[in-house]
N, C-alpha and C. Protein backbone atom coordinates (compact mmCIF):
# COMPACT_ATOMS: atom_id res chain seq x y z
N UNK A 1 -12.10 3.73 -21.55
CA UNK A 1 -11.65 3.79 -20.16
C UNK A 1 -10.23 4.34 -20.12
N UNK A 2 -9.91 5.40 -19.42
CA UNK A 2 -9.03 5.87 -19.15
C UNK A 2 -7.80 5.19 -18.63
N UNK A 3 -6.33 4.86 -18.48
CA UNK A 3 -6.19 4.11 -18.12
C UNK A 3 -5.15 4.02 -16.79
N UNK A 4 -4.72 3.28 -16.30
CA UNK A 4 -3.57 3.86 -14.64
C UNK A 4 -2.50 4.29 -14.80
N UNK A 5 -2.26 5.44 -14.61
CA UNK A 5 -0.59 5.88 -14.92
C UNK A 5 0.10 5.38 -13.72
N UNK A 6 -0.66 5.97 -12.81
CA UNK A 6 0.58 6.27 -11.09
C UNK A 6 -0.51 5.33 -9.88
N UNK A 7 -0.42 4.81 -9.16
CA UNK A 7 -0.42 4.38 -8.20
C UNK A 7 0.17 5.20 -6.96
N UNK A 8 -0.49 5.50 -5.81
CA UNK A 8 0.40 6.73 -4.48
C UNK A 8 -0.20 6.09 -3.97
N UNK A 9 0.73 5.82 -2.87
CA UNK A 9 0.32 5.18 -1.80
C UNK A 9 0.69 6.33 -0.44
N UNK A 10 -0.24 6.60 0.63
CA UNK A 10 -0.03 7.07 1.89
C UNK A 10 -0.57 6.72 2.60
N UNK A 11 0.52 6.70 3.99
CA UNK A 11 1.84 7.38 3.90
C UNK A 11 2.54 6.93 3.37
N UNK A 12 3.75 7.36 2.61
CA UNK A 12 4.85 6.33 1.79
C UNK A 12 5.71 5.93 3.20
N UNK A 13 5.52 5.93 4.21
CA UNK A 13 6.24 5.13 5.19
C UNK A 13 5.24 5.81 6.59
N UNK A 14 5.83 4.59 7.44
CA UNK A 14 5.02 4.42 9.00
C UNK A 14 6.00 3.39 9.42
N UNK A 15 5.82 3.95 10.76
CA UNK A 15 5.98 2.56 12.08
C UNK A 15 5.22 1.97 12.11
N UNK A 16 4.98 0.87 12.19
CA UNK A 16 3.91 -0.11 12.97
C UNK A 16 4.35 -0.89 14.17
N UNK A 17 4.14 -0.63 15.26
CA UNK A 17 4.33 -1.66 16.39
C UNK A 17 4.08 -2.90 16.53
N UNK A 18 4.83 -3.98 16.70
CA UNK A 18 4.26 -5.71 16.83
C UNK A 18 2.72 -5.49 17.50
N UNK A 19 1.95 -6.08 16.58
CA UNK A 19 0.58 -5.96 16.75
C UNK A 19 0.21 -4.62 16.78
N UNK A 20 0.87 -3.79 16.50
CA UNK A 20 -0.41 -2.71 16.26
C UNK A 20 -1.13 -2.39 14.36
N UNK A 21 -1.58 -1.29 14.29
CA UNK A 21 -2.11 -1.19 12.69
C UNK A 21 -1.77 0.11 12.50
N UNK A 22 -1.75 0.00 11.17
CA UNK A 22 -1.64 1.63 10.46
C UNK A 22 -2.89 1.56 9.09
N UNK A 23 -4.00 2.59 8.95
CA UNK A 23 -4.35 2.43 7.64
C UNK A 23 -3.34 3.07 6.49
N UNK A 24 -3.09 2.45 5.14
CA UNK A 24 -3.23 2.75 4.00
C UNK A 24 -3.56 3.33 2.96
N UNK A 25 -3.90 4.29 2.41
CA UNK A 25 -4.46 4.43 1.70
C UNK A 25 -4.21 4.40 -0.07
N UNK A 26 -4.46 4.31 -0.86
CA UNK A 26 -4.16 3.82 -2.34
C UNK A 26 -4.83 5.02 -3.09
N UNK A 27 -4.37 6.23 -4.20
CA UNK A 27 -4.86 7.14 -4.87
C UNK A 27 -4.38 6.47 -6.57
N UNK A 28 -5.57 6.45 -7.53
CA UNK A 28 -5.24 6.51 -8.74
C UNK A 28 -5.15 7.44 -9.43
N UNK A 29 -4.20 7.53 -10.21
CA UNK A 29 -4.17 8.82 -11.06
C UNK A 29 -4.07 8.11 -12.89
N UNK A 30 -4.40 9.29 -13.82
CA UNK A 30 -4.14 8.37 -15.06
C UNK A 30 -2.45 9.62 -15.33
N UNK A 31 -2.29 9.84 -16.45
CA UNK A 31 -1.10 9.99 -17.01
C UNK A 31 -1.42 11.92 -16.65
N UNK A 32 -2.26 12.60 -16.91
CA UNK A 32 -2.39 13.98 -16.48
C UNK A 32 -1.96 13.94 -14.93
N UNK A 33 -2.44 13.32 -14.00
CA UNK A 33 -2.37 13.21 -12.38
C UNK A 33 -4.03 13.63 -12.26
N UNK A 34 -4.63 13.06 -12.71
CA UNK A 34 -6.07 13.07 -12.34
C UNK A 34 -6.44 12.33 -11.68
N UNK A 35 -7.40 12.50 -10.45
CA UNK A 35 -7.74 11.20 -9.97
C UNK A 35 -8.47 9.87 -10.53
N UNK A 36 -8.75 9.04 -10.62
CA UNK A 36 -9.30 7.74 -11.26
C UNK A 36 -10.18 6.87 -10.21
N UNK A 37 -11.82 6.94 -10.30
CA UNK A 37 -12.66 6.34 -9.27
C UNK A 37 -12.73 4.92 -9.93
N UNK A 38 -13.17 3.80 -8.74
CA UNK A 38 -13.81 2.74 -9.45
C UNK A 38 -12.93 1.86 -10.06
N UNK A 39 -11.71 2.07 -9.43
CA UNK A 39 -10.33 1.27 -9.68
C UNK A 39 -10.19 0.12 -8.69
N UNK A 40 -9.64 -1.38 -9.08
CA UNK A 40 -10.12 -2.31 -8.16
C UNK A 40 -7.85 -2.09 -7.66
N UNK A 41 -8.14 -2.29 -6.60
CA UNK A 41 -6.75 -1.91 -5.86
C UNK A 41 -6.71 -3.60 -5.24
N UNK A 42 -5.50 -3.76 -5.44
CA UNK A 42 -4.79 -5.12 -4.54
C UNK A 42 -3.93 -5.18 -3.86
N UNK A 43 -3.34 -5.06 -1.96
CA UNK A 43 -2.84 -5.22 -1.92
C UNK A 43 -1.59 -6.32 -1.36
N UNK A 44 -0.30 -6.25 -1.12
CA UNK A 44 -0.10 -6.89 -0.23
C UNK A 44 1.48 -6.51 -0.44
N UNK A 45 2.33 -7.71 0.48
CA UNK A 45 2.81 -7.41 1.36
C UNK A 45 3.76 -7.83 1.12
N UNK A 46 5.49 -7.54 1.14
CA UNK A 46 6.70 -7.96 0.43
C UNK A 46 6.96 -8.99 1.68
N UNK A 47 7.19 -8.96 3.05
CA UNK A 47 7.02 -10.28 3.22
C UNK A 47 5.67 -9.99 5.17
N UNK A 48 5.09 -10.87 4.78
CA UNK A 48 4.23 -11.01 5.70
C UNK A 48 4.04 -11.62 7.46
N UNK A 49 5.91 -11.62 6.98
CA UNK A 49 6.61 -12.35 8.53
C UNK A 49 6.53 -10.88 8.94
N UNK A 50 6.96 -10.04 8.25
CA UNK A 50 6.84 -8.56 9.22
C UNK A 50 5.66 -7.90 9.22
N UNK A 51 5.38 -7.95 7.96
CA UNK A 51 4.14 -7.11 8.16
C UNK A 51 2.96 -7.85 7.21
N UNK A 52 1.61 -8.20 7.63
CA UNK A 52 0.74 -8.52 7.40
C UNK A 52 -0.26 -6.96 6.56
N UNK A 53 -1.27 -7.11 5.21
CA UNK A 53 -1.97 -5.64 4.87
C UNK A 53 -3.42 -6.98 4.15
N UNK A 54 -4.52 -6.17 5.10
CA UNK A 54 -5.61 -6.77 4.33
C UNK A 54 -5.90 -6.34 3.23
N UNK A 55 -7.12 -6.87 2.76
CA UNK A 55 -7.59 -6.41 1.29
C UNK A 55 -7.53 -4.71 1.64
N UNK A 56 -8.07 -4.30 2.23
CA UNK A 56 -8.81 -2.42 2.55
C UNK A 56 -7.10 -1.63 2.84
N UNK A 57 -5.85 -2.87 2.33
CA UNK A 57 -4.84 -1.60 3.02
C UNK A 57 -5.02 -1.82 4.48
N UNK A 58 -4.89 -2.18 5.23
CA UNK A 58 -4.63 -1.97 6.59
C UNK A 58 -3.42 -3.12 7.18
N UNK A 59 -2.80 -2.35 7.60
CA UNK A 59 -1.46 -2.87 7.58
C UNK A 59 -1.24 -3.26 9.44
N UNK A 60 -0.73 -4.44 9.67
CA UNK A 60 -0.57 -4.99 10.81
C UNK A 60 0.98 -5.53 11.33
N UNK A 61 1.99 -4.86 12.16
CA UNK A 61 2.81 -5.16 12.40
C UNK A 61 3.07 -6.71 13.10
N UNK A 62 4.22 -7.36 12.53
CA UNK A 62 4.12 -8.94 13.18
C UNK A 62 5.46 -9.08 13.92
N UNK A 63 6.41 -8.81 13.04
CA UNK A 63 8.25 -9.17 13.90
C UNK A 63 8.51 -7.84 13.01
N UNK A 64 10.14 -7.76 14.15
CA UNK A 64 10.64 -6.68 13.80
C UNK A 64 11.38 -6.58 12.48
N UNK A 65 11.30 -5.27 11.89
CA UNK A 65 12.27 -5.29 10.25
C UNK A 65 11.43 -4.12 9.34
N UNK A 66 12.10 -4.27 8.72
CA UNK A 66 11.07 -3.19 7.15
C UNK A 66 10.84 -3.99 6.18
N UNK A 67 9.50 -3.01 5.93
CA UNK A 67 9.03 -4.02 4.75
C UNK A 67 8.33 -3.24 3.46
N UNK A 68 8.29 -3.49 2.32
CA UNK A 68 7.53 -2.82 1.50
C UNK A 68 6.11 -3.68 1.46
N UNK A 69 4.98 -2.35 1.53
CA UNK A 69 3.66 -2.80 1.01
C UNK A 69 3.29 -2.26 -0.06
N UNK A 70 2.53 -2.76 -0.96
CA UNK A 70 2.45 -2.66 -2.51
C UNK A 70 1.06 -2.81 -2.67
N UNK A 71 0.33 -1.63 -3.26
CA UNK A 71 -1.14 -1.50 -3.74
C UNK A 71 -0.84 -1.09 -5.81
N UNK A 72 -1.37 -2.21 -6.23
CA UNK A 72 -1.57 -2.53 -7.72
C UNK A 72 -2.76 -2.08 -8.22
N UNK A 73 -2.69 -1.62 -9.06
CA UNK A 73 -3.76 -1.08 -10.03
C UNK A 73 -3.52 -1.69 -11.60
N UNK A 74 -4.42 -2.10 -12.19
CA UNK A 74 -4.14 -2.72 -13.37
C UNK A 74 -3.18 -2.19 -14.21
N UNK A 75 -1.62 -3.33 -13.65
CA UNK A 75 -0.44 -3.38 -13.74
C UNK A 75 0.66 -2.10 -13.41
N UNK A 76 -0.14 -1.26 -12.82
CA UNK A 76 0.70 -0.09 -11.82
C UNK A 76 0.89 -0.27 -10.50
N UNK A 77 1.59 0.28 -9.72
CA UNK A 77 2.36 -0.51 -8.35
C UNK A 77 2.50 0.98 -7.56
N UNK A 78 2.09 0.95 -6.92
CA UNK A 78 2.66 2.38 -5.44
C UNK A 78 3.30 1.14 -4.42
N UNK A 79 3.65 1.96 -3.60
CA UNK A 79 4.42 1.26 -2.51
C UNK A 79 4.84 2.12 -1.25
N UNK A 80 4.45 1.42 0.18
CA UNK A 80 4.83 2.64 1.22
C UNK A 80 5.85 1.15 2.02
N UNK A 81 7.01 2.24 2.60
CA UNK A 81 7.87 1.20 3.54
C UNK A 81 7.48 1.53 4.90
N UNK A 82 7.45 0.04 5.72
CA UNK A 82 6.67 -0.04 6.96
C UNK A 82 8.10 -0.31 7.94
N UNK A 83 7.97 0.17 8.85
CA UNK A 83 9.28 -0.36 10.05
C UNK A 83 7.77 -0.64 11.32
N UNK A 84 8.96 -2.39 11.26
CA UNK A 84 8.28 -2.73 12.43
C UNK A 84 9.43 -2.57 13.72
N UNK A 85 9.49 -1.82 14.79
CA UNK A 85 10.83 -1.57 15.66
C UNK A 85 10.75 -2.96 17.04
């Protein structure tokens, strides 16, 4: 098995409005920049007073601030910053 180099997360940043959503999305790559299928992705959320992200990446604005969200790949990390205004 090939193994995770990079983690990308897009967009690497968004607004989210109190209560509104933005999707996520999470790309694996191994060490060439190849893509990587069949990768189990986790994410969440540096703090969840601002911003709430379900399992699928989907990210939900709560109070105002920035926040980093973080999608893991076995022990690789992407990350997009969210402003809640």
């Amino acid at each position: 098995l090939v193994p995770v180099a990079m983690v990308i997360v897009s967009p690497g940043s968004a607004t989210v409005q109190r209560g509104g959503t933005q999707q996520l999305t999470a790309r694996v790559e191994d060490a060439a920049g190849n893509s990587l299928s069949g990768r189990s992705i986790t994410w969440s959320s540096g703090s969840s007073t601002i911003a709430r992200v379900s399992t699928n990446g989907l990210v939900t604005g709560v109070n105002r601030g920035t926040v980093v969200i973080y999608a893991e790949s076995e022990g690789k990390r992407g990350q997009a910053t969210i402003t809640v205004p």
